[in-house]
PDB file of N, CA and C in Angstrom:
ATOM      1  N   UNK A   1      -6.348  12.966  -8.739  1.00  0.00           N
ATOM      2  CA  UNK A   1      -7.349  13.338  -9.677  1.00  0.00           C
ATOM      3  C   UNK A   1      -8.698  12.899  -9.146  1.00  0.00           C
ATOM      4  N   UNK A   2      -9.685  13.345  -9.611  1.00  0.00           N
ATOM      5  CA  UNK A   2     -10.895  13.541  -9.347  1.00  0.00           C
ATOM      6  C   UNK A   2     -12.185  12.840 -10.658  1.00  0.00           C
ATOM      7  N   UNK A   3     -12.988  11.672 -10.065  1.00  0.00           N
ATOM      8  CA  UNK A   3     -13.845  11.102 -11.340  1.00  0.00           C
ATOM      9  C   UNK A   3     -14.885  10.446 -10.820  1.00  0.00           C
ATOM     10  N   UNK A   4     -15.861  10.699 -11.184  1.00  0.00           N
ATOM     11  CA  UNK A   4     -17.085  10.470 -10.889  1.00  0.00           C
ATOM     12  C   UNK A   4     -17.329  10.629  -9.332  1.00  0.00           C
ATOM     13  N   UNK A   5     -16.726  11.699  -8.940  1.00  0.00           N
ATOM     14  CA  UNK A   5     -17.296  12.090  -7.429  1.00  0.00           C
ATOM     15  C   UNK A   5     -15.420  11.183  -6.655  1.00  0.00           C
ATOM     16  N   UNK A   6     -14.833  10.258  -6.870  1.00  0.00           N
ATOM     17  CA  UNK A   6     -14.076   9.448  -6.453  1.00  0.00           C
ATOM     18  C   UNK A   6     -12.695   9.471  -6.599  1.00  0.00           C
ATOM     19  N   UNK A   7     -11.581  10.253  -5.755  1.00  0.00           N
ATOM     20  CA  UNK A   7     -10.526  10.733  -5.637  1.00  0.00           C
ATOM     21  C   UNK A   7      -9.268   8.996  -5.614  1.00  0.00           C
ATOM     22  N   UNK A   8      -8.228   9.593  -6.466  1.00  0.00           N
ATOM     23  CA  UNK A   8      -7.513   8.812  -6.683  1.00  0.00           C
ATOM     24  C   UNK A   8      -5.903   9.493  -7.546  1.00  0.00           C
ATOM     25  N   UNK A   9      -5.020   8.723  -7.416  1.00  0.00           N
ATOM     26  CA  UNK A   9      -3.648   8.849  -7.094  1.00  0.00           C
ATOM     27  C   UNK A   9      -2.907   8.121  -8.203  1.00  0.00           C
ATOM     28  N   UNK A  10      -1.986   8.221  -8.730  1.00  0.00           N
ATOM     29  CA  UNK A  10      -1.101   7.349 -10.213  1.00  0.00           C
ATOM     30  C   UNK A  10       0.000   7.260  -9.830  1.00  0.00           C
ATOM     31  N   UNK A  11       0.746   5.912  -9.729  1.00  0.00           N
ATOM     32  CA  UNK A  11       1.495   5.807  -9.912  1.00  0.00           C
ATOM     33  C   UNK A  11       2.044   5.515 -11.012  1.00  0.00           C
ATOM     34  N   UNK A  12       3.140   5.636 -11.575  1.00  0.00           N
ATOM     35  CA  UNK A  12       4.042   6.330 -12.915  1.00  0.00           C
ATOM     36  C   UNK A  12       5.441   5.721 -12.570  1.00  0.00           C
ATOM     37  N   UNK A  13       5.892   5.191 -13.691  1.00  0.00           N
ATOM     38  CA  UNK A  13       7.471   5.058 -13.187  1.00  0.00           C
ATOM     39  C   UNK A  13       7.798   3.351 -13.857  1.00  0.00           C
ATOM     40  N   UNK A  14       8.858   2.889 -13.627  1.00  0.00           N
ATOM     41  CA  UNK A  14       9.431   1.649 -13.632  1.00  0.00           C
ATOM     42  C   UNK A  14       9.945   1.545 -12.308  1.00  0.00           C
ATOM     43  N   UNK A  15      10.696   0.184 -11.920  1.00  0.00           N
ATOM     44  CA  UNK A  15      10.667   0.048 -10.571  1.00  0.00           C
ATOM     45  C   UNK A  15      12.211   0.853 -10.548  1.00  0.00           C
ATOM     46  N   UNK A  16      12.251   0.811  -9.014  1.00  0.00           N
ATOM     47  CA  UNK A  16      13.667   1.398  -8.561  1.00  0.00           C
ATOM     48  C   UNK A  16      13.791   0.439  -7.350  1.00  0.00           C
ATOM     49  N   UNK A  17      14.859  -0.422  -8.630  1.00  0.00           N
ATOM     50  CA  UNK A  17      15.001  -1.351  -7.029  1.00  0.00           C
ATOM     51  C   UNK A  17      15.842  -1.001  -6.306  1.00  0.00           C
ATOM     52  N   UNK A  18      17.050  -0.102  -5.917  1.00  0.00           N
ATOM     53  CA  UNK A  18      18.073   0.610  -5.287  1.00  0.00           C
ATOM     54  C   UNK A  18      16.782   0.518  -4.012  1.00  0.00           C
ATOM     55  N   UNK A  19      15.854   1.344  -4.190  1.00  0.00           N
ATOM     56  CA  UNK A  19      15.103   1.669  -2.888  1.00  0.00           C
ATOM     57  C   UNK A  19      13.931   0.950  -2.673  1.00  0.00           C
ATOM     58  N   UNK A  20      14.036  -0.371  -3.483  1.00  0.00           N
ATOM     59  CA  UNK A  20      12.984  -1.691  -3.127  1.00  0.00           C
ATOM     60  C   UNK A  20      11.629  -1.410  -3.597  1.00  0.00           C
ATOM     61  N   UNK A  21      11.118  -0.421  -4.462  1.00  0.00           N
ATOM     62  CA  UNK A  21      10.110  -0.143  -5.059  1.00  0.00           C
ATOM     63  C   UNK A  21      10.380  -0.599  -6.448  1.00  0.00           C
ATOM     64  N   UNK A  22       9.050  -2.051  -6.372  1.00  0.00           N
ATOM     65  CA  UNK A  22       8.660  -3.306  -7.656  1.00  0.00           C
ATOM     66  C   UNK A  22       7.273  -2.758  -7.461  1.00  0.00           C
ATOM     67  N   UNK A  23       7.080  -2.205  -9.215  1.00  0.00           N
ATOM     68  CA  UNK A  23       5.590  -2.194  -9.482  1.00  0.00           C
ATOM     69  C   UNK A  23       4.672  -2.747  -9.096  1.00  0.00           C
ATOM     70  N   UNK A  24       5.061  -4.625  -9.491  1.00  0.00           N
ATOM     71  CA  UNK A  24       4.177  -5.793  -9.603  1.00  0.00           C
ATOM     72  C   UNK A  24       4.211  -6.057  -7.648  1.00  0.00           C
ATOM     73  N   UNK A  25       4.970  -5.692  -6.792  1.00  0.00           N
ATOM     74  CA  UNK A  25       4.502  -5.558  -5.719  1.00  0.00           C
ATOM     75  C   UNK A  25       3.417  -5.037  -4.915  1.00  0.00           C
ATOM     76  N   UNK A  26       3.335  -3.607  -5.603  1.00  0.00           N
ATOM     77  CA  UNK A  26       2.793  -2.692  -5.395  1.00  0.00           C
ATOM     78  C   UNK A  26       1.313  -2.653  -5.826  1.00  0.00           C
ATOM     79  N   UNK A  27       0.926  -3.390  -7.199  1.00  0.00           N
ATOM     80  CA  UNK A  27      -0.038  -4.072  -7.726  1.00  0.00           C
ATOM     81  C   UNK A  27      -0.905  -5.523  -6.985  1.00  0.00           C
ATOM     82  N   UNK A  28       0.186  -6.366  -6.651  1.00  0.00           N
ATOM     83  CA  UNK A  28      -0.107  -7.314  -6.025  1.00  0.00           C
ATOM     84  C   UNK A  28      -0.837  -7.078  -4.493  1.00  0.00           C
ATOM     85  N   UNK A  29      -0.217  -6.272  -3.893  1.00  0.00           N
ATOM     86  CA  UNK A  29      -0.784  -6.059  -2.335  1.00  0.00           C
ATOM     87  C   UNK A  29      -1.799  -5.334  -3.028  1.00  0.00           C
ATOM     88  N   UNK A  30      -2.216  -4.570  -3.674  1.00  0.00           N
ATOM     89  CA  UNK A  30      -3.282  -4.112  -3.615  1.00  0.00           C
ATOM     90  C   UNK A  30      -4.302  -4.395  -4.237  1.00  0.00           C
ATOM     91  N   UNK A  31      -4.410  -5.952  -5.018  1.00  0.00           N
ATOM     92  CA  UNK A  31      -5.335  -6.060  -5.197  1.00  0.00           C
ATOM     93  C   UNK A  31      -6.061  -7.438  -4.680  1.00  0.00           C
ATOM     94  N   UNK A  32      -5.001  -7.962  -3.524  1.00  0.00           N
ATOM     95  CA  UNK A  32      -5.296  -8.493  -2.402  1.00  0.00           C
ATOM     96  C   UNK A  32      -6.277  -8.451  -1.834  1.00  0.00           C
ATOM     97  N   UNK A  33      -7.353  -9.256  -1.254  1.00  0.00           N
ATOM     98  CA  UNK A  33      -8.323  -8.651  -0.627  1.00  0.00           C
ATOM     99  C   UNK A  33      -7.755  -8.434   1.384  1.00  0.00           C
ATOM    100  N   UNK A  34      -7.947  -7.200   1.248  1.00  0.00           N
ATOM    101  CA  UNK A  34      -7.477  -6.759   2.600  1.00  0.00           C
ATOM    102  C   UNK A  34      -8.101  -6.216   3.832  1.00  0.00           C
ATOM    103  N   UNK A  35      -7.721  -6.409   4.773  1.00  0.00           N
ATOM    104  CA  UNK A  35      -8.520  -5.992   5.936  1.00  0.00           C
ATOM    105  C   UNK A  35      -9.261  -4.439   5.732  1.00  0.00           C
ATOM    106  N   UNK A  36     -10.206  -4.375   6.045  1.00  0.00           N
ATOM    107  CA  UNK A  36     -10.976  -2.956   6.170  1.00  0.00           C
ATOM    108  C   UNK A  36      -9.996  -1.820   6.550  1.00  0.00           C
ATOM    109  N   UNK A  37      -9.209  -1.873   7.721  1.00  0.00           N
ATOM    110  CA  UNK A  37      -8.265  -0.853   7.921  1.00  0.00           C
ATOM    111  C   UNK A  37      -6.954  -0.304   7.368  1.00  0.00           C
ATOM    112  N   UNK A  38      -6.577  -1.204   6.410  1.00  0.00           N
ATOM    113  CA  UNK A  38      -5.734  -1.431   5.296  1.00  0.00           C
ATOM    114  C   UNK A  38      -5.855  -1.175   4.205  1.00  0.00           C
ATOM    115  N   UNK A  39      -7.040  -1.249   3.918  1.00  0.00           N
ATOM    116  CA  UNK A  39      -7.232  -0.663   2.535  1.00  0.00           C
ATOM    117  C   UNK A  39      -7.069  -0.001   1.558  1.00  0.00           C
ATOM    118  N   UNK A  40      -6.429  -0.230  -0.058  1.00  0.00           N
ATOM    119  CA  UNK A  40      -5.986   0.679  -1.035  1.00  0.00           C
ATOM    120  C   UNK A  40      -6.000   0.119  -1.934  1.00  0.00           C
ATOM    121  N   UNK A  41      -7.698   0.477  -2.873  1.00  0.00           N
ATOM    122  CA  UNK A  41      -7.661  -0.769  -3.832  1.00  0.00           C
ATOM    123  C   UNK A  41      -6.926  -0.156  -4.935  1.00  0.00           C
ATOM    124  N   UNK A  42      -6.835  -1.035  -5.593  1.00  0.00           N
ATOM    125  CA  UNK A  42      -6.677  -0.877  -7.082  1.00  0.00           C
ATOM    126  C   UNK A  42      -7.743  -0.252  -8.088  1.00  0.00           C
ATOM    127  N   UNK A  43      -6.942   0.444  -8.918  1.00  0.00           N
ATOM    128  CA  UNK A  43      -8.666   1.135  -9.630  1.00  0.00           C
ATOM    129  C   UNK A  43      -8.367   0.244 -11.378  1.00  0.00           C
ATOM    130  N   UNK A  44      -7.405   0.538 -11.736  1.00  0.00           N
ATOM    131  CA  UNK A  44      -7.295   0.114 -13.054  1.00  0.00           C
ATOM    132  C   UNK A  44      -5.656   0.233 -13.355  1.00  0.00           C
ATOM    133  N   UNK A  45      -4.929  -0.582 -14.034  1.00  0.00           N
ATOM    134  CA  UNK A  45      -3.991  -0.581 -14.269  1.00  0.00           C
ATOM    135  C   UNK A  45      -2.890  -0.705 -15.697  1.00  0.00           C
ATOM    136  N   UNK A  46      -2.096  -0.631 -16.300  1.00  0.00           N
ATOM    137  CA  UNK A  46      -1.040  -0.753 -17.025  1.00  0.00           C
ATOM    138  C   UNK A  46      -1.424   0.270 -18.165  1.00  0.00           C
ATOM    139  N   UNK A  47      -0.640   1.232 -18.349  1.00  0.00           N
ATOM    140  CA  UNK A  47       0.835   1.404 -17.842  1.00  0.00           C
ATOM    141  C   UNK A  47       1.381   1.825 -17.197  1.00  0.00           C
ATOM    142  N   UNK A  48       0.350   2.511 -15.825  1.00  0.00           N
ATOM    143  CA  UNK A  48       0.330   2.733 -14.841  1.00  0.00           C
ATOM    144  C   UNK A  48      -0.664   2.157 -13.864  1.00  0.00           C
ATOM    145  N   UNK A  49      -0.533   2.588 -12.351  1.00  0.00           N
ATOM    146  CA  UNK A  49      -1.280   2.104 -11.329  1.00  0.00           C
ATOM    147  C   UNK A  49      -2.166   3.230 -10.758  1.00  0.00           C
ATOM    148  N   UNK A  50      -3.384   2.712 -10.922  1.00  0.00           N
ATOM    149  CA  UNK A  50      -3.976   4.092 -10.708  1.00  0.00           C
ATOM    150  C   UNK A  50      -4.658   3.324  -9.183  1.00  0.00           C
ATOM    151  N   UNK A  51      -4.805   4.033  -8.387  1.00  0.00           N
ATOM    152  CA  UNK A  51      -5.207   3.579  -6.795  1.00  0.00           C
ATOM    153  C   UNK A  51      -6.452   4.417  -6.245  1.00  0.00           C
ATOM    154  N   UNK A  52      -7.214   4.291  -5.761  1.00  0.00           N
ATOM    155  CA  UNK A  52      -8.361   4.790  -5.015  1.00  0.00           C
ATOM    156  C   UNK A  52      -7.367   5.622  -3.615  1.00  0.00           C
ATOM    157  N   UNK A  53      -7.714   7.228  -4.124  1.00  0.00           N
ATOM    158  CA  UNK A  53      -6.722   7.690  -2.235  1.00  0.00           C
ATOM    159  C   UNK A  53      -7.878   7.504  -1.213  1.00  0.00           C
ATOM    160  N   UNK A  54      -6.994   7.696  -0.537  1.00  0.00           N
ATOM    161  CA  UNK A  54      -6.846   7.460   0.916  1.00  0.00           C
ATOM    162  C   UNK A  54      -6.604   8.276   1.733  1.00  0.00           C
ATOM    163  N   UNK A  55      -7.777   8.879   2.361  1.00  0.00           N
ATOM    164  CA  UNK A  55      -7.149  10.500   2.860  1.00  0.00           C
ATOM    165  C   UNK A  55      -6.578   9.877   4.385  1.00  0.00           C
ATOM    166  N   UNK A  56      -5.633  10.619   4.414  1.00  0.00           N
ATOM    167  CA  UNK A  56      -4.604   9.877   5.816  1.00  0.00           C
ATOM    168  C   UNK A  56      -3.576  11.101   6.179  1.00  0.00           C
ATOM    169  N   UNK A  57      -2.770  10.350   6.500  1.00  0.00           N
ATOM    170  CA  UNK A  57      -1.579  10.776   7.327  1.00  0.00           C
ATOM    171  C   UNK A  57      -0.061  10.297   7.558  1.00  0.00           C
ATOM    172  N   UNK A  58       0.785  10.716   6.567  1.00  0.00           N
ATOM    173  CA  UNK A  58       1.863  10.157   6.681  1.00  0.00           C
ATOM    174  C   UNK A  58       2.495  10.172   8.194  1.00  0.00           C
ATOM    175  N   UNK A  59       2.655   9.096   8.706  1.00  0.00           N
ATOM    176  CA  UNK A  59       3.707   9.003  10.283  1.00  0.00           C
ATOM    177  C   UNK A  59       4.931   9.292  10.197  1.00  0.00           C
ATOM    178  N   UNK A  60       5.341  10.299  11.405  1.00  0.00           N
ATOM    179  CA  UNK A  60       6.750  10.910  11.537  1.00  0.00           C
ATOM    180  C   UNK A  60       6.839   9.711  12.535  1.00  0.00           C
ATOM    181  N   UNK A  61       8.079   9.547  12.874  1.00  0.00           N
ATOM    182  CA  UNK A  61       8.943   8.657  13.533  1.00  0.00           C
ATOM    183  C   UNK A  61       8.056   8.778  15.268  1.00  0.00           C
ATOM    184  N   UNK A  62       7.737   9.982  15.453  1.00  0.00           N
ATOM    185  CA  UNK A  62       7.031   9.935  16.783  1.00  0.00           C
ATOM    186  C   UNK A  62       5.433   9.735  17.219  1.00  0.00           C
ATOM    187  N   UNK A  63       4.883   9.603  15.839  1.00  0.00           N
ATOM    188  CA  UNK A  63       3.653   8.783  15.943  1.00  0.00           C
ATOM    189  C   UNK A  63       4.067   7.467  15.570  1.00  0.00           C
ATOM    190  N   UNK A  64       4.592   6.590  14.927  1.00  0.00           N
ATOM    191  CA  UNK A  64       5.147   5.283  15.068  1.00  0.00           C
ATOM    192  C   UNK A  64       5.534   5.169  15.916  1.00  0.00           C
ATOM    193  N   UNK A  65       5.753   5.552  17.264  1.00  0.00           N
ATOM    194  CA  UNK A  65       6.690   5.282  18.800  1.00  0.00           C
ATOM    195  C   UNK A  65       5.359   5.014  19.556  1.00  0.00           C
ATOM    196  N   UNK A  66       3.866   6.101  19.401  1.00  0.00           N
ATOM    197  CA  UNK A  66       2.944   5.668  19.924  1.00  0.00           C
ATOM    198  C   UNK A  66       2.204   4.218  20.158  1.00  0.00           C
ATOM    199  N   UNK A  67       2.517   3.949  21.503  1.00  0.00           N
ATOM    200  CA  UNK A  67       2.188   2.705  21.084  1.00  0.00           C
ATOM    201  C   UNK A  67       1.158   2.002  20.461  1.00  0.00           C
ATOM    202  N   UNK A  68      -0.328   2.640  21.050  1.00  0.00           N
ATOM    203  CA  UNK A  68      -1.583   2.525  19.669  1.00  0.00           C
ATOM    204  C   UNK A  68      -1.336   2.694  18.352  1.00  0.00           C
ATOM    205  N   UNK A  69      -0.675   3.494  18.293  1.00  0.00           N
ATOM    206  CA  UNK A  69      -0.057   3.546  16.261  1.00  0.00           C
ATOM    207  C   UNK A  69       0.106   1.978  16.139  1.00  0.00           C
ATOM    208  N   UNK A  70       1.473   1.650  16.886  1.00  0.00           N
ATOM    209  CA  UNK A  70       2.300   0.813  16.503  1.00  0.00           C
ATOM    210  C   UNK A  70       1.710  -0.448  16.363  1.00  0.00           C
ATOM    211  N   UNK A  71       0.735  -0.633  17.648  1.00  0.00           N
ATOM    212  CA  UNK A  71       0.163  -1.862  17.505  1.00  0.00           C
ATOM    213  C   UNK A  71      -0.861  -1.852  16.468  1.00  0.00           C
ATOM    214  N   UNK A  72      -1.402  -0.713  15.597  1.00  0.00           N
ATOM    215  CA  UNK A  72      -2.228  -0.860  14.120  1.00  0.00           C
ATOM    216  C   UNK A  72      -1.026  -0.916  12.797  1.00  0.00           C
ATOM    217  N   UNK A  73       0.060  -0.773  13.501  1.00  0.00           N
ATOM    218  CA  UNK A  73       1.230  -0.804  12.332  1.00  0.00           C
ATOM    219  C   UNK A  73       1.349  -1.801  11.949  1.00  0.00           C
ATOM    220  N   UNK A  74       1.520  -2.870  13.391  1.00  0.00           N
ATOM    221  CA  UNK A  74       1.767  -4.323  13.158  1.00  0.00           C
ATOM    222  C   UNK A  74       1.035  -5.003  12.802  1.00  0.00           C
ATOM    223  N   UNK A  75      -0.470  -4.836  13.394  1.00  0.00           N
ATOM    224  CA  UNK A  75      -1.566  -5.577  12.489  1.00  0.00           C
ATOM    225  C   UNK A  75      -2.176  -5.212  10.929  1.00  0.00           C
ATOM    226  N   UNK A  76      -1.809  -4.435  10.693  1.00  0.00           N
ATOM    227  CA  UNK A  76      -1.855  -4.303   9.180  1.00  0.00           C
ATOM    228  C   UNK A  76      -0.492  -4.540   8.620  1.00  0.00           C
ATOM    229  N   UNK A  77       0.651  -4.905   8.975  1.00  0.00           N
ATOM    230  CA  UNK A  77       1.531  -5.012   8.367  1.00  0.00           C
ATOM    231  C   UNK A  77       1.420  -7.239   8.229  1.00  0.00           C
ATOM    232  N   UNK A  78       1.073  -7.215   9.729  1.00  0.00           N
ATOM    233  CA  UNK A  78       0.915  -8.661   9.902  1.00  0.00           C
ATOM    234  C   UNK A  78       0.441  -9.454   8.570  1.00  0.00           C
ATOM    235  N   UNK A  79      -0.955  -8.689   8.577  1.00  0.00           N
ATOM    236  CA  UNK A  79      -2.223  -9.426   7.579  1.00  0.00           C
ATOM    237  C   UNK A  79      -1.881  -8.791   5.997  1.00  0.00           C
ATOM    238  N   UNK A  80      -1.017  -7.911   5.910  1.00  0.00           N
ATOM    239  CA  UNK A  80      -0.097  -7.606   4.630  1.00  0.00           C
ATOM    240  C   UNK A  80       0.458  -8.833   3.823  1.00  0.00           C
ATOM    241  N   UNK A  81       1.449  -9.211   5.159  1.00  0.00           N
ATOM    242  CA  UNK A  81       2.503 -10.624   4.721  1.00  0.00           C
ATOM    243  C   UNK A  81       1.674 -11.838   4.844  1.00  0.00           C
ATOM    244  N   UNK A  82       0.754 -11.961   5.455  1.00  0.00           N
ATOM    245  CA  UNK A  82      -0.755 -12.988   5.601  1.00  0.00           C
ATOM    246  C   UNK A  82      -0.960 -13.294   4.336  1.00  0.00           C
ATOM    247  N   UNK A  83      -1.263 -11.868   3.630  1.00  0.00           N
ATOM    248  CA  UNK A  83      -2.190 -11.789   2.613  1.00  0.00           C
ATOM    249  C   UNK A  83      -1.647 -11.903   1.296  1.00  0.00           C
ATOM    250  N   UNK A  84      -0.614 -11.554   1.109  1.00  0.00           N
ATOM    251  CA  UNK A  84       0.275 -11.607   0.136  1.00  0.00           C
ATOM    252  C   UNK A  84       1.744 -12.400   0.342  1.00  0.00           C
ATOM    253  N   UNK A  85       1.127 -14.053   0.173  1.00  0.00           N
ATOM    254  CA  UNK A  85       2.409 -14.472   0.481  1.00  0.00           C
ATOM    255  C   UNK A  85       3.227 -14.955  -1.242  1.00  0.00           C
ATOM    256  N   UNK A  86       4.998 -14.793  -0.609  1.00  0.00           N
ATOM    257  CA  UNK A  86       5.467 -14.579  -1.748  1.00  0.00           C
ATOM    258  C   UNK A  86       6.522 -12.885  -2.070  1.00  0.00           C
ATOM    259  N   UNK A  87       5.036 -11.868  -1.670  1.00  0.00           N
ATOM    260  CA  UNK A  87       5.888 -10.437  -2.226  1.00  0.00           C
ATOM    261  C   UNK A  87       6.555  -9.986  -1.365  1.00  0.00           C
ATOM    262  N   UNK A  88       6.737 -10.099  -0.013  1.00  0.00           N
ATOM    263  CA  UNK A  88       7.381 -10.090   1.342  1.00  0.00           C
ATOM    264  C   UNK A  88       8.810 -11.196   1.226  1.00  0.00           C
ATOM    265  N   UNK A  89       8.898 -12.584   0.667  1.00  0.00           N
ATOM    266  CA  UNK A  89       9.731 -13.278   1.020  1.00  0.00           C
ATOM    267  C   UNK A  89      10.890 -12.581   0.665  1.00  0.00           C
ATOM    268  N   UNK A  90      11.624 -11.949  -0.180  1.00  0.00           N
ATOM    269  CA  UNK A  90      13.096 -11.575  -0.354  1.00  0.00           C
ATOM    270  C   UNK A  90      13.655 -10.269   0.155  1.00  0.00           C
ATOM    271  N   UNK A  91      12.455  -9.916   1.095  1.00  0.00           N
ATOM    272  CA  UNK A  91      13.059  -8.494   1.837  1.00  0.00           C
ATOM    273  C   UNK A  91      12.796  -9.281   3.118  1.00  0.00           C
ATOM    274  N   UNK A  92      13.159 -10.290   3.613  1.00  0.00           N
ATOM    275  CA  UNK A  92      12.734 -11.009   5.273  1.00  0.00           C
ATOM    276  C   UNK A  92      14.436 -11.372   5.574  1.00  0.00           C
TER     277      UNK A  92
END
């Protein structure tokens, strides 16, 4: 959706933990303060998560093999678990 000039995305739902998606995770990393290249703030929340998009690019398995991908995979994944310690510990 579209507001005041500023594109953004909802998430909707309760968690599904079968496939490891926790709301309050999902909330938590993002309102983390995070590296510039990482970025996905939070806009406003409950009873949903509403997020600022992010125009991007979902990775197929063969841009994750690139190794420049990979090494921005790891450093934003790094300063993820940096940054949010705690929401990472029970999937390690």
């Amino acid at each position: 959706m579209t507001d005041r000039g500023r594109r953004h995305f909802v998430r909707i739902g309760d968690d599904i933990v079968v496939h490891g998606i926790l709301r309050f995770h999902e909330l938590a990393a993002s309102q983390a303060p995070p590296p510039p290249s990482c970025r996905r703030p939070s806009c406003t929340t409950n009873p949903c998560v509403v997020f600022e998009y992010v125009d991007g690019k979902t990775y197929a398995a063969d841009d994750v093999r690139q190794p420049a991908n990979l090494r921005r995979i790891l450093r934003c994944c790094s300063a993820a678990t940096a940054r949010c310690p705690g929401i990472f510990g029970d999937r390690r």
